[in-house]
C-alpha atoms as a PDB file:
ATOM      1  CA  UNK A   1     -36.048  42.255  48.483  1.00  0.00           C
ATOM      2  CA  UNK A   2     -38.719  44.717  49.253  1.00  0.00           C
ATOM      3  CA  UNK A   3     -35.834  47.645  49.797  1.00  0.00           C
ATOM      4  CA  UNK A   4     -34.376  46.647  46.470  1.00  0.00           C
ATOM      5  CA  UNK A   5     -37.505  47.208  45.116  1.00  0.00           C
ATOM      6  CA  UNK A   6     -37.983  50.960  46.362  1.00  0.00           C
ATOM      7  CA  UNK A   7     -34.245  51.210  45.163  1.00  0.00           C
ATOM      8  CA  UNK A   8     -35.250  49.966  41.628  1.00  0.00           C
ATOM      9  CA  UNK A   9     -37.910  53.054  41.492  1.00  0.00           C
ATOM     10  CA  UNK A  10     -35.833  55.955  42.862  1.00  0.00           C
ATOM     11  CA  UNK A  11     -32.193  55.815  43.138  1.00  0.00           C
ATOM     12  CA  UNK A  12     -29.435  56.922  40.295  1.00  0.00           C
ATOM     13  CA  UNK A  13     -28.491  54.805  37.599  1.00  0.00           C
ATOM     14  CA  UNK A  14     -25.006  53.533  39.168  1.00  0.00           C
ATOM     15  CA  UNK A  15     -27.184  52.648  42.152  1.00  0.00           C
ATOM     16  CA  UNK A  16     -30.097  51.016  40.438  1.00  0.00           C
ATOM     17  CA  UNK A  17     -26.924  48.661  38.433  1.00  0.00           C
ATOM     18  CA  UNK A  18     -25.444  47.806  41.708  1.00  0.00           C
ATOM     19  CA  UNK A  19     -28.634  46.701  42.951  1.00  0.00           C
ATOM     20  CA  UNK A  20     -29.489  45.051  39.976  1.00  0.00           C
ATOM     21  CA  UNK A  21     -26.344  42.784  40.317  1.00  0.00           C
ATOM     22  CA  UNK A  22     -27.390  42.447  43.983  1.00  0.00           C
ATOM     23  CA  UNK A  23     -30.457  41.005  43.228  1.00  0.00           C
ATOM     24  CA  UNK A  24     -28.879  38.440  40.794  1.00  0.00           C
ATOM     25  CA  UNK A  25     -26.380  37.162  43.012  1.00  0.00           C
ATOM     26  CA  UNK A  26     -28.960  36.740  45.539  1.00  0.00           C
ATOM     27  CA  UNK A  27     -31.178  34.221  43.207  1.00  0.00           C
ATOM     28  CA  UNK A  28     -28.093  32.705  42.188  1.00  0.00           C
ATOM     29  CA  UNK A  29     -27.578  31.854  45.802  1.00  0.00           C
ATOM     30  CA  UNK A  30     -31.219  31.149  46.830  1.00  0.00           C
ATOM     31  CA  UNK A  31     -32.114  29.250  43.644  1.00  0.00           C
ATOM     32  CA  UNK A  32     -35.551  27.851  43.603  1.00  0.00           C
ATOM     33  CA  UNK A  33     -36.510  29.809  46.951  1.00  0.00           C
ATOM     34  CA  UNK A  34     -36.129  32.941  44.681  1.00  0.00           C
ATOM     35  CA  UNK A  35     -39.356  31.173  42.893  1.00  0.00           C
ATOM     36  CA  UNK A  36     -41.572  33.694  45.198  1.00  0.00           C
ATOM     37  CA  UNK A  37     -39.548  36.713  43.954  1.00  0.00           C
ATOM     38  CA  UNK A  38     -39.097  35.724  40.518  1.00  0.00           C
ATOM     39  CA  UNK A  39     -42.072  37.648  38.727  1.00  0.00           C
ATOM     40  CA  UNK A  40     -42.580  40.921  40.697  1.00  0.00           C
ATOM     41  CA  UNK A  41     -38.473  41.030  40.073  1.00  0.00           C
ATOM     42  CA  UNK A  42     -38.342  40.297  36.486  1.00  0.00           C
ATOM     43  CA  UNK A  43     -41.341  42.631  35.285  1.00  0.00           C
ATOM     44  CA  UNK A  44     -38.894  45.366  37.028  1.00  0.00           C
ATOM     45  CA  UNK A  45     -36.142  44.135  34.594  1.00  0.00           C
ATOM     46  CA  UNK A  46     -37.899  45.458  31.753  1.00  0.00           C
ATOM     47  CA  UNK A  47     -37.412  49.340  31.538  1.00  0.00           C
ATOM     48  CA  UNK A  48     -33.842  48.435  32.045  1.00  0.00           C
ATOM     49  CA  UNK A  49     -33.887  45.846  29.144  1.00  0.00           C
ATOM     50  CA  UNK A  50     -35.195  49.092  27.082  1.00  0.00           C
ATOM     51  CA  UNK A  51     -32.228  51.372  27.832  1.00  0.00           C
ATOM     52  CA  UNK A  52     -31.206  52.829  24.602  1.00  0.00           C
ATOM     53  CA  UNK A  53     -28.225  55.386  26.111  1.00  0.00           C
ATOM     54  CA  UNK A  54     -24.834  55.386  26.718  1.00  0.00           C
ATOM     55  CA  UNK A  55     -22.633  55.223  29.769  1.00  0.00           C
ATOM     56  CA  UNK A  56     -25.166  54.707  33.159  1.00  0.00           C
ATOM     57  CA  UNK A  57     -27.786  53.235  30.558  1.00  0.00           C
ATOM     58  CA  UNK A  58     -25.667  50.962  28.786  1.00  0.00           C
ATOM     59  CA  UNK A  59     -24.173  49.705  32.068  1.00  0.00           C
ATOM     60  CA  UNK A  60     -27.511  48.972  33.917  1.00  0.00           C
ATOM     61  CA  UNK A  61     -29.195  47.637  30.865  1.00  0.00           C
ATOM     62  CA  UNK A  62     -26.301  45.170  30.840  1.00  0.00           C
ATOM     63  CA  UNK A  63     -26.307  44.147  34.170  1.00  0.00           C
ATOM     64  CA  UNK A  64     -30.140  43.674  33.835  1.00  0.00           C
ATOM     65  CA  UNK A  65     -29.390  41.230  31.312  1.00  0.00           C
ATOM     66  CA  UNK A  66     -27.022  39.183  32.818  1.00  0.00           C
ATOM     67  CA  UNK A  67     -29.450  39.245  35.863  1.00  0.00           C
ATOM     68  CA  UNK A  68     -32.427  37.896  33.789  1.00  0.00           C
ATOM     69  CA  UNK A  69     -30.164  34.912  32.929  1.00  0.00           C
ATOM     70  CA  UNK A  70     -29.147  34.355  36.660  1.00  0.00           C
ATOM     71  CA  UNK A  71     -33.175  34.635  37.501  1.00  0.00           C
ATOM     72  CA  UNK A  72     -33.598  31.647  34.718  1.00  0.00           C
ATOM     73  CA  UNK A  73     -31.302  29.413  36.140  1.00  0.00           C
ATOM     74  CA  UNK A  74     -32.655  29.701  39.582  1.00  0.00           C
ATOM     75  CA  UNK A  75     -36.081  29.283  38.865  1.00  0.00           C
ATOM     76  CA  UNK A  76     -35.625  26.920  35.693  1.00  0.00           C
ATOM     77  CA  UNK A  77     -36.934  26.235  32.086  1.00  0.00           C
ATOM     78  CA  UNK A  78     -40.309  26.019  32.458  1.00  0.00           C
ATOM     79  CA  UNK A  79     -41.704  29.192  35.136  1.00  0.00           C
ATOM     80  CA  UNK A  80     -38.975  31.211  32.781  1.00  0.00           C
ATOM     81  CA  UNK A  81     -40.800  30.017  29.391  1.00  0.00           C
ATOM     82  CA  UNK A  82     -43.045  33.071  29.051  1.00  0.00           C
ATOM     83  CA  UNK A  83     -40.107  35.549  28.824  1.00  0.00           C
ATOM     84  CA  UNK A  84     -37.792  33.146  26.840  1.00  0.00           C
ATOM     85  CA  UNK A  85     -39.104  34.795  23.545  1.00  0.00           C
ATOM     86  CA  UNK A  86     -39.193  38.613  24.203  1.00  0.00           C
ATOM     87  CA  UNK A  87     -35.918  38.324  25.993  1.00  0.00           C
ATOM     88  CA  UNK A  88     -33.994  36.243  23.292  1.00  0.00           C
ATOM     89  CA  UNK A  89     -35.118  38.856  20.958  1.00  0.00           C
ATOM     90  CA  UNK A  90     -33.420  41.602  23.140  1.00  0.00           C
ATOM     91  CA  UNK A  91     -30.474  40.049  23.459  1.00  0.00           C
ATOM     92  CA  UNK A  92     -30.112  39.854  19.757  1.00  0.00           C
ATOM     93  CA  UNK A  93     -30.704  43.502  19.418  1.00  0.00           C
ATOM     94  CA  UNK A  94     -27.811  43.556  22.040  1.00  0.00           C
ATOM     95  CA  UNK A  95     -25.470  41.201  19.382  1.00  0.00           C
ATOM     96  CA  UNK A  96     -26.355  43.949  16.960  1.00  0.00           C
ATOM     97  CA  UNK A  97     -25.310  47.129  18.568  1.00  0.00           C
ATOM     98  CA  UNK A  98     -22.176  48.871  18.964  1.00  0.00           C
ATOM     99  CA  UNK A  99     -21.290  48.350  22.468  1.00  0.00           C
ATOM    100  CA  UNK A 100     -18.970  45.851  23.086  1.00  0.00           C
ATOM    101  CA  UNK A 101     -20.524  45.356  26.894  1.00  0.00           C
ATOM    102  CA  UNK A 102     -23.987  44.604  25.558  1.00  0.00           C
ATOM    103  CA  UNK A 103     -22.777  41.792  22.982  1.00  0.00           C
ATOM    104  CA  UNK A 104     -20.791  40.364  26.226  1.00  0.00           C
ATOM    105  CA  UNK A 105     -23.845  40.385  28.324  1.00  0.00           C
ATOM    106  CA  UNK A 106     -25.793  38.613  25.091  1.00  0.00           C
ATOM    107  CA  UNK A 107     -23.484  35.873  24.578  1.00  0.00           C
ATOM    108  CA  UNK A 108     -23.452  34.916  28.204  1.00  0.00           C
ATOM    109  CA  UNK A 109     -27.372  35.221  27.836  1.00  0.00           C
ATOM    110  CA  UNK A 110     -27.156  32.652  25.359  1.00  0.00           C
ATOM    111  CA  UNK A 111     -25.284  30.822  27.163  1.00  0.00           C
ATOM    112  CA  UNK A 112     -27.305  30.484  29.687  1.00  0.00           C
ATOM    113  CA  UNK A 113     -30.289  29.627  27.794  1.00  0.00           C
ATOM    114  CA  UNK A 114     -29.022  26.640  25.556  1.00  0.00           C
ATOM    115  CA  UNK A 115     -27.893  25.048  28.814  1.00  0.00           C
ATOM    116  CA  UNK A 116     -31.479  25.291  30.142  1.00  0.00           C
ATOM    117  CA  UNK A 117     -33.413  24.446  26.604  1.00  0.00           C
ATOM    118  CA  UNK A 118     -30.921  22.216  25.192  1.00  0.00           C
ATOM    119  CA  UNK A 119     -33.119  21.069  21.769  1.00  0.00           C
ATOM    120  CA  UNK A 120     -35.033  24.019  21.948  1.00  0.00           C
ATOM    121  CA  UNK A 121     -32.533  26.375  21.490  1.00  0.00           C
ATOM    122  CA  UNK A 122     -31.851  24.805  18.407  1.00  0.00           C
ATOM    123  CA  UNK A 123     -33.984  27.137  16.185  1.00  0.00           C
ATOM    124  CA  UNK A 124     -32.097  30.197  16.934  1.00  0.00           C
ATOM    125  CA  UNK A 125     -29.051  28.944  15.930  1.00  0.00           C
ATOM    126  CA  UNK A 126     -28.911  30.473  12.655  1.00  0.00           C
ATOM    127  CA  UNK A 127     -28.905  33.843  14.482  1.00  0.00           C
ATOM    128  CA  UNK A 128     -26.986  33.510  17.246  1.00  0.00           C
ATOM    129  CA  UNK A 129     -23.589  31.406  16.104  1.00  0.00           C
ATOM    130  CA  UNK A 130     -22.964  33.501  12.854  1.00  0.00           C
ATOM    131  CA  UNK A 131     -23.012  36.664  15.401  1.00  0.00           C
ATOM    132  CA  UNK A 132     -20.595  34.838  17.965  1.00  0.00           C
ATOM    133  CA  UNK A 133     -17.985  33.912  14.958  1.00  0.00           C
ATOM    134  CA  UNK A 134     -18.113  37.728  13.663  1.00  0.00           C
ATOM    135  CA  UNK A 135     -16.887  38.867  17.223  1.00  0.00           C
ATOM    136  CA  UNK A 136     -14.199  36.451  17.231  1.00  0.00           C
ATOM    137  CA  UNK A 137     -13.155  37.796  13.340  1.00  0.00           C
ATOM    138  CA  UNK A 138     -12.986  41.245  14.571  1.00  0.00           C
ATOM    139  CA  UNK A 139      -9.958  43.441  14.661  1.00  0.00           C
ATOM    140  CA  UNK A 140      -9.221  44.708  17.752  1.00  0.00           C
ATOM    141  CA  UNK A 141      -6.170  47.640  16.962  1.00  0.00           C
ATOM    142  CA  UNK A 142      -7.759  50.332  14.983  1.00  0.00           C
ATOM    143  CA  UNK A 143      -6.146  52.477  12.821  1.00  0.00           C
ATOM    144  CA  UNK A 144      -7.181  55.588  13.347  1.00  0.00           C
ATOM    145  CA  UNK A 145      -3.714  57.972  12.558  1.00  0.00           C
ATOM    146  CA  UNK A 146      -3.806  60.633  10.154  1.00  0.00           C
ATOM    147  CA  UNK A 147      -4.341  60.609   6.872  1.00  0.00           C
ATOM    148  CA  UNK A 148      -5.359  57.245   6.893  1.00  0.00           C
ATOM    149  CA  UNK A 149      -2.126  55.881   7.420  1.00  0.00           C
ATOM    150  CA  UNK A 150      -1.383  52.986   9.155  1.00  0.00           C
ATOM    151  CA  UNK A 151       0.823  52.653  12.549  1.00  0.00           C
ATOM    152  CA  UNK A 152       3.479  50.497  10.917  1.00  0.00           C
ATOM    153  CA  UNK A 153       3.847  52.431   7.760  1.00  0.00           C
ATOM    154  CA  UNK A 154       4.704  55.625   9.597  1.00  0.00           C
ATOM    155  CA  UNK A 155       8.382  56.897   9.461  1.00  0.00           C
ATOM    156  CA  UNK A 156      10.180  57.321  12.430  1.00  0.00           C
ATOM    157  CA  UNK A 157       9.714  60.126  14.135  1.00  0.00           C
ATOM    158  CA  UNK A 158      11.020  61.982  16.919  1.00  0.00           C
ATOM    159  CA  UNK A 159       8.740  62.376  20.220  1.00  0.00           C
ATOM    160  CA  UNK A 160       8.813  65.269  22.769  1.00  0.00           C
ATOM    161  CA  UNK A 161       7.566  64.321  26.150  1.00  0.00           C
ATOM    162  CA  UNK A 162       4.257  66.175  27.481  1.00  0.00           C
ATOM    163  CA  UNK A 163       6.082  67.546  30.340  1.00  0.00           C
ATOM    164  CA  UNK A 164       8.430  69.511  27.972  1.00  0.00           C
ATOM    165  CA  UNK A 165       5.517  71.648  26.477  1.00  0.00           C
ATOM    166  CA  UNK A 166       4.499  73.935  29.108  1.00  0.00           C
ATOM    167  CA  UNK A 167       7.853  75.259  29.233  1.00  0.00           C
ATOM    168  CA  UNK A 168       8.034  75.509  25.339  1.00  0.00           C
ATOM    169  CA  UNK A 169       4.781  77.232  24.824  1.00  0.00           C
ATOM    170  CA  UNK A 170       5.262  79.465  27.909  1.00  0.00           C
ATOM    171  CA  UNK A 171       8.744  81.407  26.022  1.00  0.00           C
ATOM    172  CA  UNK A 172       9.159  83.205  22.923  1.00  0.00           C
ATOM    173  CA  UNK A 173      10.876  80.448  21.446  1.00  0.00           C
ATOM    174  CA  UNK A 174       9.077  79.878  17.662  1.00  0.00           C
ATOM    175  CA  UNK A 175       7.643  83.486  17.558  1.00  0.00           C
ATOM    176  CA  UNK A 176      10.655  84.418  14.561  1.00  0.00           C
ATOM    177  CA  UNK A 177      13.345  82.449  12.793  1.00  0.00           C
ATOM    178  CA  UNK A 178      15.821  83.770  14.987  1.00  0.00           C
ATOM    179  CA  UNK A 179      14.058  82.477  17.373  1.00  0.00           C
ATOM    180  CA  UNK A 180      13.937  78.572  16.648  1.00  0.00           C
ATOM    181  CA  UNK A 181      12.261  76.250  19.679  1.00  0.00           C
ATOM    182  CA  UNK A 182      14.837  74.489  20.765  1.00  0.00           C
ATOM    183  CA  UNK A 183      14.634  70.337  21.698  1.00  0.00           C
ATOM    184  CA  UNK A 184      16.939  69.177  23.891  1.00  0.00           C
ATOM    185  CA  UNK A 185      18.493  66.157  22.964  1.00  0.00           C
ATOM    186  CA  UNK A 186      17.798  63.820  26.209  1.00  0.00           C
ATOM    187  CA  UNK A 187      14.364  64.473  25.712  1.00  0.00           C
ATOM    188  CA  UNK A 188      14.542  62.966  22.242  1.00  0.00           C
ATOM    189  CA  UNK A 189      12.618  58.981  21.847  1.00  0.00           C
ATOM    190  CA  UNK A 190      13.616  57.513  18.577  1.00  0.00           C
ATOM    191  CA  UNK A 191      11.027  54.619  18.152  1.00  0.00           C
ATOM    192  CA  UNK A 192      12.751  53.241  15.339  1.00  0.00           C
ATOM    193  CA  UNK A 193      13.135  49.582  15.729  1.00  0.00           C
ATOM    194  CA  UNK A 194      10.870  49.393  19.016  1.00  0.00           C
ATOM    195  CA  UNK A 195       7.955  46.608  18.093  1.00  0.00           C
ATOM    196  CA  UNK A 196       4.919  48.535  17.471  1.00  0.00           C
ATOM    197  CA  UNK A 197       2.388  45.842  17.139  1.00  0.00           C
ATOM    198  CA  UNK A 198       3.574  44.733  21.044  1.00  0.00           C
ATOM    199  CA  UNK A 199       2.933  48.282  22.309  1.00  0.00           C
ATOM    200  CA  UNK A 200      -1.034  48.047  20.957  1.00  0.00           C
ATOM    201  CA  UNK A 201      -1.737  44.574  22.330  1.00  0.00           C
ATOM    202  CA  UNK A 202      -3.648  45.611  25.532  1.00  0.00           C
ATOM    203  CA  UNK A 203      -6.992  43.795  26.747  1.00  0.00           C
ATOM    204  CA  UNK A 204      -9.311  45.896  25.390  1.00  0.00           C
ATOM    205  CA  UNK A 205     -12.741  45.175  25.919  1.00  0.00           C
ATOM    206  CA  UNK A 206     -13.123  44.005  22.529  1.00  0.00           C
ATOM    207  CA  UNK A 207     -10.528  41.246  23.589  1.00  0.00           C
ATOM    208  CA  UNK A 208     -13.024  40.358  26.921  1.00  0.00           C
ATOM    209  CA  UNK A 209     -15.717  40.005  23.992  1.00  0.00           C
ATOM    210  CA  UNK A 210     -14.349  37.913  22.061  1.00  0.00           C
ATOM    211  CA  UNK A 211     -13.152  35.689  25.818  1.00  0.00           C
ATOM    212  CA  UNK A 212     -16.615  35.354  26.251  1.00  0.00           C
ATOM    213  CA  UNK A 213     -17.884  34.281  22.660  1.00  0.00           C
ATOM    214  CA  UNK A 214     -15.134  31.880  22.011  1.00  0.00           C
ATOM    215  CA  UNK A 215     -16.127  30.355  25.550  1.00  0.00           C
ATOM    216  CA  UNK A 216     -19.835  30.261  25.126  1.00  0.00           C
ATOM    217  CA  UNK A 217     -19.390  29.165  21.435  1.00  0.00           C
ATOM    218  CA  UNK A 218     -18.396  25.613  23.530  1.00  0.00           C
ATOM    219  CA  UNK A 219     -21.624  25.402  25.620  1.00  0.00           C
ATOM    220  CA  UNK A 220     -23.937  25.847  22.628  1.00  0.00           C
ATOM    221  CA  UNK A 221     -22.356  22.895  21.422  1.00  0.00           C
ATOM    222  CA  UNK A 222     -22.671  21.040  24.196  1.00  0.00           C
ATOM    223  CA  UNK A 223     -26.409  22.095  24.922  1.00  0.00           C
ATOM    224  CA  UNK A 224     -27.896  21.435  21.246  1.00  0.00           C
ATOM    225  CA  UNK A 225     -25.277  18.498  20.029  1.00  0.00           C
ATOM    226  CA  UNK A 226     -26.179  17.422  16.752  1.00  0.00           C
ATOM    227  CA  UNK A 227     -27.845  20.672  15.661  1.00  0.00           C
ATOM    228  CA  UNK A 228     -24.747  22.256  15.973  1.00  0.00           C
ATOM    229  CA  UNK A 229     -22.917  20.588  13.414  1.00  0.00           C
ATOM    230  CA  UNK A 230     -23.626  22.695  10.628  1.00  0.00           C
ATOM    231  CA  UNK A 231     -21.683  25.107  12.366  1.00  0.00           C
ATOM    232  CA  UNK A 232     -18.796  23.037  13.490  1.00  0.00           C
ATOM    233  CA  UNK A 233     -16.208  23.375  10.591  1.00  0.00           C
ATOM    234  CA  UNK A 234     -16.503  26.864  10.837  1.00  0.00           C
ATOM    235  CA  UNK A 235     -16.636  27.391  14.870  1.00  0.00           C
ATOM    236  CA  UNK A 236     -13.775  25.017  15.348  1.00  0.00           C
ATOM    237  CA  UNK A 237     -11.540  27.276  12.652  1.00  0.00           C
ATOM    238  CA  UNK A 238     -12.379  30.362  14.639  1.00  0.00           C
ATOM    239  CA  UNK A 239     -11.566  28.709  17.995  1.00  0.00           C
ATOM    240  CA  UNK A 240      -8.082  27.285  16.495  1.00  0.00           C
ATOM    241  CA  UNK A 241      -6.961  30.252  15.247  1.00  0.00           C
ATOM    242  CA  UNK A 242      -7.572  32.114  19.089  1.00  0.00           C
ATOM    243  CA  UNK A 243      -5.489  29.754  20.735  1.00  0.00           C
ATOM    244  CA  UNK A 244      -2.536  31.578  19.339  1.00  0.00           C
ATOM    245  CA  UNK A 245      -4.000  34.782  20.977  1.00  0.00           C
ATOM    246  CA  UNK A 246      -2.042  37.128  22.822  1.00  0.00           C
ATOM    247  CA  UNK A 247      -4.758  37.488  25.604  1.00  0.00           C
ATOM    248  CA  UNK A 248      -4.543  34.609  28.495  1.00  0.00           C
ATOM    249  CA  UNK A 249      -8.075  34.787  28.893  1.00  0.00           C
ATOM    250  CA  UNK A 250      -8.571  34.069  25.241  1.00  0.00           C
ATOM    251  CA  UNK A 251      -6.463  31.093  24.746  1.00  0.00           C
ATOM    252  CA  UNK A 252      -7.680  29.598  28.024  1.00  0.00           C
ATOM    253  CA  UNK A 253     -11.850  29.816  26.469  1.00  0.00           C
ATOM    254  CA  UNK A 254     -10.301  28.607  23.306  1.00  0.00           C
ATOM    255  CA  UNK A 255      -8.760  25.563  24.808  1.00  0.00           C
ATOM    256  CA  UNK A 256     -11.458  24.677  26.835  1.00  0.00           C
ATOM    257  CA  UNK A 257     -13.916  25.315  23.843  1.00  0.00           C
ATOM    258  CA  UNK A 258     -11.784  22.749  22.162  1.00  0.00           C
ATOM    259  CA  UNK A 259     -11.824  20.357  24.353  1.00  0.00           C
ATOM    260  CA  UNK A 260     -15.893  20.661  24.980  1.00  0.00           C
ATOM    261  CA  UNK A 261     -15.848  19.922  21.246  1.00  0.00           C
ATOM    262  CA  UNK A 262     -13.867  16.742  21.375  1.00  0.00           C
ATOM    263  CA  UNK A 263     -15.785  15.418  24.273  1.00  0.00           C
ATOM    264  CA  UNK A 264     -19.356  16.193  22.576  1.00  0.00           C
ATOM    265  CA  UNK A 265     -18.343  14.553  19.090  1.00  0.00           C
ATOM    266  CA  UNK A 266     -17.690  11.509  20.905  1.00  0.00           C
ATOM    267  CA  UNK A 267     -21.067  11.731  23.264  1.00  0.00           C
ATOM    268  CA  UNK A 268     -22.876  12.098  19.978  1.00  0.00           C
ATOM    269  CA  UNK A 269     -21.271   8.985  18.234  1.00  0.00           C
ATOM    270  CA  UNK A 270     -23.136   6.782  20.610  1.00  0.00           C
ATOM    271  CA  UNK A 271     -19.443   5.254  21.621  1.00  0.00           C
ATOM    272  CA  UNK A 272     -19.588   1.443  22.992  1.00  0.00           C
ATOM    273  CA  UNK A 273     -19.230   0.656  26.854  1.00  0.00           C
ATOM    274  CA  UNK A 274     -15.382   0.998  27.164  1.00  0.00           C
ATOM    275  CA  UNK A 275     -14.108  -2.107  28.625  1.00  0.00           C
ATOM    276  CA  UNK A 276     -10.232  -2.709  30.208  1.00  0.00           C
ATOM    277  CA  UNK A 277      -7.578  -3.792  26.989  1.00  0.00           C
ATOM    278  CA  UNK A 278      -6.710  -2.889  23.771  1.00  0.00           C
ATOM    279  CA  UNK A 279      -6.294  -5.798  21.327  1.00  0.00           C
ATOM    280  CA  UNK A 280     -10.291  -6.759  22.069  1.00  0.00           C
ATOM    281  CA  UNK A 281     -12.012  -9.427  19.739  1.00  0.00           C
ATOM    282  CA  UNK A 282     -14.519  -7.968  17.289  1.00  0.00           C
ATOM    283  CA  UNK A 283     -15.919 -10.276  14.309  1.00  0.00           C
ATOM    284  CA  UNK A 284     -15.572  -7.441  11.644  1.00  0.00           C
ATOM    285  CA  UNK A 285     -11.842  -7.311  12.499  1.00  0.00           C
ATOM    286  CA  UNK A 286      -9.945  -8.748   9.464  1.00  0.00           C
ATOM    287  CA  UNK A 287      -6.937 -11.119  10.205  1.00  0.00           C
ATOM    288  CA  UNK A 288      -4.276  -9.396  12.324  1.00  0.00           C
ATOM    289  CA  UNK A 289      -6.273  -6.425  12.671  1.00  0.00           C
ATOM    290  CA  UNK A 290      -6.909  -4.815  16.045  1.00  0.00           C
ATOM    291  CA  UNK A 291     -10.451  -2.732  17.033  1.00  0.00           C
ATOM    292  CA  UNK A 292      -8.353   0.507  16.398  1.00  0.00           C
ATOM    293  CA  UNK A 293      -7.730  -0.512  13.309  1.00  0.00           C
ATOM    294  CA  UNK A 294     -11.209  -0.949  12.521  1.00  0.00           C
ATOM    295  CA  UNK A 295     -11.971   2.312  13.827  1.00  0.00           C
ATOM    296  CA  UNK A 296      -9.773   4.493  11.704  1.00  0.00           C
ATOM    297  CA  UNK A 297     -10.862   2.237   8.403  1.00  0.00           C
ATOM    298  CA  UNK A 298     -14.482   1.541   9.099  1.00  0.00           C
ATOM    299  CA  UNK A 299     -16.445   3.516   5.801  1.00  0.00           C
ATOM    300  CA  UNK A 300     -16.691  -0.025   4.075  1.00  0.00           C
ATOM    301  CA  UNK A 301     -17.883  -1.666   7.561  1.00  0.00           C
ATOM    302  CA  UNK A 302     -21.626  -0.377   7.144  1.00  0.00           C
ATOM    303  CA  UNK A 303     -22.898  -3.466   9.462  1.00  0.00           C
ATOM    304  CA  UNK A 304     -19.845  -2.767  11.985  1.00  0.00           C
ATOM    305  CA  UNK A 305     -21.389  -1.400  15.576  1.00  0.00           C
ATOM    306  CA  UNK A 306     -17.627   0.568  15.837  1.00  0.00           C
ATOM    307  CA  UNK A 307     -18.607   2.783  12.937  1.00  0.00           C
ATOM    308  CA  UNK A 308     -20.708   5.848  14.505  1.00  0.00           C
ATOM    309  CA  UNK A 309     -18.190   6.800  16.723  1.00  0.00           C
ATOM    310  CA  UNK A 310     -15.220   6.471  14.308  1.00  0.00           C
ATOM    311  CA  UNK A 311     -16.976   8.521  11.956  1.00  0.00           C
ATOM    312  CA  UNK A 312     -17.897  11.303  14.206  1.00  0.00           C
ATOM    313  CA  UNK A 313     -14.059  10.977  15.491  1.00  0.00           C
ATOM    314  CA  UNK A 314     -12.535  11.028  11.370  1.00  0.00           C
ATOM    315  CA  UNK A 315     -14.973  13.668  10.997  1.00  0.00           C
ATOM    316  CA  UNK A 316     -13.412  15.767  13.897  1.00  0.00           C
ATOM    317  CA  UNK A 317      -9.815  15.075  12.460  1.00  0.00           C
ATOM    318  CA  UNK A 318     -10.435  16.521   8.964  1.00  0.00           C
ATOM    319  CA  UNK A 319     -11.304  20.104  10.605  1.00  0.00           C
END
């Protein structure tokens, strides 16, 4: 640690980032035996959470962040407390910025946080969700063509191949009208017909974004249960619509996601010990009824132990 530390005050940026990451995979292996490490290391972080520039600065100040989340874990809730604040408040400067890397870094910062304050993440909520649902609403093919047009409403058009130019250029061929540059026809593409939407679905990092949020939109969730559920309806409408994603790494967070939202509405229900059968003997039942019965019509059963859970589970079926 102490040769990280002269590294931290000296080296170049793409050094000082690789030992940044160095240092967090080494608390994240050490985990409370980092305790000895943890404040000298942190109070280093700092300048880097500050980085304001581009490229390098970006890079390191994102790595620094994800590092400061590793460092929480490993030395837990309560020797982390006194930085919680300042360093929540970064990370939501990060959420508001234009780099795509630094609101990647925040949501796994979040992350991180409402799995080790549970309840007391609670209050920042209101911030943080709203944020994580406007990255998964974001477009991810721009338009920028000419004139403002779009890709799809472009003509046809005929394409010469780069390696054709130099010759072109280098010959008096366009000088006159006599003199017309000439394209041969094998080197002619007609795009017409080719599917122009498949050609700009790549995995931008826009797409890794939005991997992240939909997947750490589950563990906040999980961490803060019931305070969550304002923000249910609208989480589990943004997660839906990103199964159908073309990006693997999208529709695996969003099923996941889904399923951490199934399991935690029925945590939160306060569900009865489940016992072997399925026709079991309840004295709300009415004749000929069975206890799943009573579960999917339970609203007039106000005295009927069953009915927490089935409303929390009719709840989840209406979204």
């Amino acid at each position: 640690m102490n040769h990280f530390s002269g590294l931290l005050d000296s080296a170049p940026l793409k050094v000082k980032a690789v030992v940044v990451g160095a240092i967090g995979s080494a608390a994240h292996a050490s985990g409370p035996k980092f305790l000895p490490y943890f404040q000298g290391t942190i109070q280093r972080m700092v300048p880097f959470l500050q980085l304001t520039g581009e490229g390098e600065e970006e890079e390191l100040r994102g790595i620094a962040m994800d590092a400061c989340g590793t460092f929480a874990e490993a030395v837990g809730a309560e020797v982390f407390r006194p930085y919680f604040e300042d360093l929540m408040k970064n990370a939501y400067s990060c959420v508001t910025s234009s780099s795509s890397r630094l609101r990647e870094c925040a949501f796994l910062f979040f992350g991180v946080m409402a799995r080790l304050y549970g309840d007391g993440f609670a209050p920042y909520l209101a911030s943080v969700v709203p944020a994580f649902l406007q990255s998964i609403a974001q477009d991810e093919i721009g338009e920028e063509l000419p004139l403002g047009a779009s890709f799809n409403s472009c003509p046809p058009k005929l394409y010469l191949r780069l390696a054709d130019l130099p010759g072109l250029l280098n010959s008096d061929a366009g000088t006159s009208s006599d003199n017309a540059i000439q394209i041969p026809s094998e080197r002619i593409i007609d795009i017409d017909g080719m599917d122009t939407g498949q050609l700009m679905k790549v995995n931008s990092a826009i797409a890794i974004e939005k991997e992240i949020a939909v997947d750490t939109l589950g563990d906040l969730f999980v961490a803060t249960k019931g305070h969550f559920l304002t923000y249910i309806e609208p989480s589990t409408i943004a997660v839906v619509k990103s199964v159908g994603h073309y990006y693997e790494g999208i529709r695996k967070s969003a099923i996941t996601t889904l399923i951490k939202f199934i399991v935690t509405f029925y945590e939160i229900g306060d569900p009865p010990q489940w016992t072997t059968g399925f026709n079991q003997v309840c004295d709300q039942l009415d004749s000929g009824e069975t206890l799943a019965d009573c579960r999917l019509d339970c609203s007039s059963r106000t005295k009927c132990p069953e009915a927490p859970a089935a409303c929390n589970a009719r709840a989840l079926r209406s979204i």
